[in-house]
N, C-alpha and C. Protein backbone atom coordinates (compact mmCIF):
# COMPACT_ATOMS: atom_id res chain seq x y z
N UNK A 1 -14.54 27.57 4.52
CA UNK A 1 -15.37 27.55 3.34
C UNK A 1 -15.25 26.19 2.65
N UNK A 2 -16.75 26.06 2.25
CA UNK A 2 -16.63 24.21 1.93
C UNK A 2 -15.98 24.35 0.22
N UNK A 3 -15.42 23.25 -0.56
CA UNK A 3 -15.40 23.02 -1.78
C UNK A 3 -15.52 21.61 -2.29
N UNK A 4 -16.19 21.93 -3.61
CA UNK A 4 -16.50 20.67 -4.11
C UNK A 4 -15.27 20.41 -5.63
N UNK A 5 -15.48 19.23 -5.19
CA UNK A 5 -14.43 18.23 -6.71
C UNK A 5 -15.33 16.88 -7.59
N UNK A 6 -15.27 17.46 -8.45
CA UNK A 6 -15.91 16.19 -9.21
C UNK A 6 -14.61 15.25 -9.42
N UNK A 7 -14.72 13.76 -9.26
CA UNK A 7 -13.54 12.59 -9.70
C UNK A 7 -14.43 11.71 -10.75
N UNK A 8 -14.11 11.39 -11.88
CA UNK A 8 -14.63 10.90 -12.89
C UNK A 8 -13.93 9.52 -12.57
N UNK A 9 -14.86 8.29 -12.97
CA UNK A 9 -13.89 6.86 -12.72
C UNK A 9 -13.60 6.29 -13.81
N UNK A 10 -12.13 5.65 -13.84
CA UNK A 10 -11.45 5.66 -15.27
C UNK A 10 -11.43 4.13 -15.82
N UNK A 11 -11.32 3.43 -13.79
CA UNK A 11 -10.69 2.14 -13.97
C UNK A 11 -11.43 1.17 -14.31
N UNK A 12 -11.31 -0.14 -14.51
CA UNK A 12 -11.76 -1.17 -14.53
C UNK A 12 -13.91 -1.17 -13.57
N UNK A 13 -13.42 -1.13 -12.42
CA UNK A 13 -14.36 -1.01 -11.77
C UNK A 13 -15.14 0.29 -11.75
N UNK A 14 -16.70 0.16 -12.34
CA UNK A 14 -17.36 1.09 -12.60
C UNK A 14 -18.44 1.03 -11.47
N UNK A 15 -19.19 2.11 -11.39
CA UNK A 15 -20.47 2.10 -11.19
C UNK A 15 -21.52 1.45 -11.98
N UNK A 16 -22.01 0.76 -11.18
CA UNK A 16 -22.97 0.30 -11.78
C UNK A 16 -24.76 0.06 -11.37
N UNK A 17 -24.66 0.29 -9.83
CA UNK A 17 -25.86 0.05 -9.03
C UNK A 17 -25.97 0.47 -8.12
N UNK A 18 -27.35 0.45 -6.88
CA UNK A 18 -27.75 1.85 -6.05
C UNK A 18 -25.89 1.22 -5.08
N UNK A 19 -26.19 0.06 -5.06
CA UNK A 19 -25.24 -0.76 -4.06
C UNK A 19 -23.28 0.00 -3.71
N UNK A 20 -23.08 0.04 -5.25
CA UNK A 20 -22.01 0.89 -5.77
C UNK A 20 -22.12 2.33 -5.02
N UNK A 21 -23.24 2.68 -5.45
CA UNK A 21 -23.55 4.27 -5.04
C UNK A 21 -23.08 4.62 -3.65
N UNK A 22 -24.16 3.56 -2.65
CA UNK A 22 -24.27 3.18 -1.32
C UNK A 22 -22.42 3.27 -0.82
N UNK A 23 -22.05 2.21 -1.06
CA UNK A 23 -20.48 2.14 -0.99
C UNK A 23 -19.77 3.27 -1.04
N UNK A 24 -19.52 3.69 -2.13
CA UNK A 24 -18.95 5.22 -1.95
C UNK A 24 -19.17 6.07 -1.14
N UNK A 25 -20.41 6.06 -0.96
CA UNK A 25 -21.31 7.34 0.07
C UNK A 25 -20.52 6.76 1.52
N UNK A 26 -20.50 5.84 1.54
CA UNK A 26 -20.53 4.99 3.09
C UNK A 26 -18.77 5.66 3.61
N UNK A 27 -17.59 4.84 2.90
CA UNK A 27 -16.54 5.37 2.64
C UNK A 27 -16.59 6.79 2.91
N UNK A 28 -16.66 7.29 1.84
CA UNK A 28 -16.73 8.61 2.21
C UNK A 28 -16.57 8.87 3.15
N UNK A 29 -18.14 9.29 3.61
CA UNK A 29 -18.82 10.17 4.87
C UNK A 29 -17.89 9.74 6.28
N UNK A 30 -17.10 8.84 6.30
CA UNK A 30 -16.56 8.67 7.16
C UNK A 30 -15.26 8.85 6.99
N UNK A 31 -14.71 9.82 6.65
CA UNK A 31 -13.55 10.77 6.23
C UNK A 31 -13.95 11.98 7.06
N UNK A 32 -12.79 12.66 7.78
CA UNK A 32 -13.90 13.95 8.65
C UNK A 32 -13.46 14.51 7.24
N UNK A 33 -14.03 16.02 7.33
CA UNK A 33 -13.96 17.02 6.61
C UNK A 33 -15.08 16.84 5.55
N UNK A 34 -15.77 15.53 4.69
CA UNK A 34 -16.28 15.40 3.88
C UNK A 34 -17.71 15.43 4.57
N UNK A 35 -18.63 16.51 3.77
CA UNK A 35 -20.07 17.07 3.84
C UNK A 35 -21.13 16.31 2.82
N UNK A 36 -20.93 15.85 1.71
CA UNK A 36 -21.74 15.72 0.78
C UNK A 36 -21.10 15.14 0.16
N UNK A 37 -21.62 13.73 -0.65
CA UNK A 37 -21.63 12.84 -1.79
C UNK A 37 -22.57 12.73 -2.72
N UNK A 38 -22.06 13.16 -4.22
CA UNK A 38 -23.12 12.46 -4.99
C UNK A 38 -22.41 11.49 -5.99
N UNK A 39 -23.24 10.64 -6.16
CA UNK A 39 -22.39 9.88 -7.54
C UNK A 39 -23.74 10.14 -8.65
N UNK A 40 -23.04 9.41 -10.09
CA UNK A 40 -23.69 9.50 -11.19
C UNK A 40 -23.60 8.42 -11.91
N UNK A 41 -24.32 7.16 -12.04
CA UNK A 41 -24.29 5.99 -12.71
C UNK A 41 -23.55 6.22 -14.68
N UNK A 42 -24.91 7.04 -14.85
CA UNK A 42 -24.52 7.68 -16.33
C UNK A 42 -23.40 8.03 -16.91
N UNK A 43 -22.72 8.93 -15.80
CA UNK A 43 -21.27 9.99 -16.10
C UNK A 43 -20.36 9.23 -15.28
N UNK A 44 -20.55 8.32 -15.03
CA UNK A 44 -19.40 7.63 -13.96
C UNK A 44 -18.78 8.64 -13.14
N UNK A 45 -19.43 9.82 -12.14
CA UNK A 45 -18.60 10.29 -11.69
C UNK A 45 -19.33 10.13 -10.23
N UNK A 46 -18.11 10.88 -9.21
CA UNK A 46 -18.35 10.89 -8.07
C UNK A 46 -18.24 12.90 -7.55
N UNK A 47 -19.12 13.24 -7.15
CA UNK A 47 -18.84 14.35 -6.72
C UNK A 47 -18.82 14.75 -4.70
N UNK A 48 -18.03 15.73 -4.66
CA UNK A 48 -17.69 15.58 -3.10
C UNK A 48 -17.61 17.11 -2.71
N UNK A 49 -18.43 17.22 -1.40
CA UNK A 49 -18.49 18.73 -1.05
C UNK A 49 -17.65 18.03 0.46
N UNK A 50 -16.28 18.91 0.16
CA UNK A 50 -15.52 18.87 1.35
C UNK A 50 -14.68 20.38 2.37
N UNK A 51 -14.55 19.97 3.57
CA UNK A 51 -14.47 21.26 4.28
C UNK A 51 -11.98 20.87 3.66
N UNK A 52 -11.43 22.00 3.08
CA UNK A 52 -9.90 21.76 2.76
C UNK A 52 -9.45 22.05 4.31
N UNK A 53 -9.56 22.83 5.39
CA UNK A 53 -8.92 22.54 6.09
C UNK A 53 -8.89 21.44 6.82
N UNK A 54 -9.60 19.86 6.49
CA UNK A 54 -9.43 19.19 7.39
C UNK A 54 -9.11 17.97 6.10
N UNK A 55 -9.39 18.02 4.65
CA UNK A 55 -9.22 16.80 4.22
C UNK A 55 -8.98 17.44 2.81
N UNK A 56 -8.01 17.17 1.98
CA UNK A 56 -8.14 17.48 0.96
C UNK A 56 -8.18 16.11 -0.56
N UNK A 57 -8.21 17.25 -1.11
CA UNK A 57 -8.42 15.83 -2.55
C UNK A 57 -7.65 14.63 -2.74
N UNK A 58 -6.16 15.14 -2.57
CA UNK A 58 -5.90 13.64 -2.92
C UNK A 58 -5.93 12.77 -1.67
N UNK A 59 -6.49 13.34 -0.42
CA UNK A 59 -7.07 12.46 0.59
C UNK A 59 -8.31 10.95 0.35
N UNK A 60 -9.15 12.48 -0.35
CA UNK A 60 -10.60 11.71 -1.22
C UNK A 60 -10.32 10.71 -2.61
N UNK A 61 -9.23 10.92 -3.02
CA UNK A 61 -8.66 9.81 -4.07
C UNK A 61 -8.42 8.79 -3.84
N UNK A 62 -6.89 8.99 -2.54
CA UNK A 62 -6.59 7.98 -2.25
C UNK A 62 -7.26 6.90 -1.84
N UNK A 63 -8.87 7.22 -0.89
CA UNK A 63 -9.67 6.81 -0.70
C UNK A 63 -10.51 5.79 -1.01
N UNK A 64 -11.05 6.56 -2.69
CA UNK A 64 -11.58 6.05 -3.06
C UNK A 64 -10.62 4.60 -4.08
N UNK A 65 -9.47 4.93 -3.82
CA UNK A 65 -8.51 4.03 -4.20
C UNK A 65 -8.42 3.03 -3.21
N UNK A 66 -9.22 3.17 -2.33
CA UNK A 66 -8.73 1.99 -1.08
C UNK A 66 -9.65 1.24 -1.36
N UNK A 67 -10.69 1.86 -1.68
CA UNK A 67 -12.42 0.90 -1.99
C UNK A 67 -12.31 0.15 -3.40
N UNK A 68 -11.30 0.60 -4.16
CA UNK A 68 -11.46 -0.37 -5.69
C UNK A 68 -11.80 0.90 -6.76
N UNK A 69 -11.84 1.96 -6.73
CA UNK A 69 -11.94 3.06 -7.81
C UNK A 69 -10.84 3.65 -8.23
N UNK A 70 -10.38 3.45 -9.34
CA UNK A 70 -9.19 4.50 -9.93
C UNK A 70 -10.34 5.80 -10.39
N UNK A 71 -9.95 7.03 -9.93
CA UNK A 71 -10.25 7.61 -10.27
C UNK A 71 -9.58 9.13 -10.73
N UNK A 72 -10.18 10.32 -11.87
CA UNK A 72 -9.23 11.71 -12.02
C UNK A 72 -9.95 12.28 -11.39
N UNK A 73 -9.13 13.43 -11.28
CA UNK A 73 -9.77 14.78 -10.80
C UNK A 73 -10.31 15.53 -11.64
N UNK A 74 -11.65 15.94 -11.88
CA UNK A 74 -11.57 16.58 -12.96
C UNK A 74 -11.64 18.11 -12.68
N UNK A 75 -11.33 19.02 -11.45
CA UNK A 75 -10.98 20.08 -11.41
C UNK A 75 -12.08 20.53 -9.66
N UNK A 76 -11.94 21.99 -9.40
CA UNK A 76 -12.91 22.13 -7.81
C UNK A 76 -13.02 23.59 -7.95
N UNK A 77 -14.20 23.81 -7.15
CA UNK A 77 -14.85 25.10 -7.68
C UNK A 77 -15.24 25.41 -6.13
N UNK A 78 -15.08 26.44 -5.36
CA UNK A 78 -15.96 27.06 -4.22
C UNK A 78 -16.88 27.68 -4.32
């Protein structure tokens, strides 16, 4: 069963353009387990529909910590 996590970005480096968007998505999707990316320019967040038996959150953190995003968790819902 898939679940999703919204990560809100805290750090220095924001979103700011489709380019940003692009980036994340890219990252991502090339994580197995991860199904779906959305980000949000507005809300600075990143949301992620991922399969837990193969990748879990602070997988997708660390991640996005490799690309230049500090980011929280702000909680995951199935």
């Amino acid at each position: 069963m898939t679940q999703a996590i919204n990560f809100t970005i805290t750090g220095e480096q924001k979103l700011h353009c489709a380019g940003c968007e692009q980036r994340i998505s890219r990252a991502l999707r090339r994580v197995p387990g991860i199904q779906k990316v959305q980000t949000s320019i507005s809300r600075q967040l990143i949301a992620v529909t991922f399969e837990p038996a193969q990748v879990g959150p602070e997988q997708i953190q660390a991640k996005l910590g490799e690309i230049g995003y500090e980011v929280t968790r702000e909680g995951s819902t199935q």
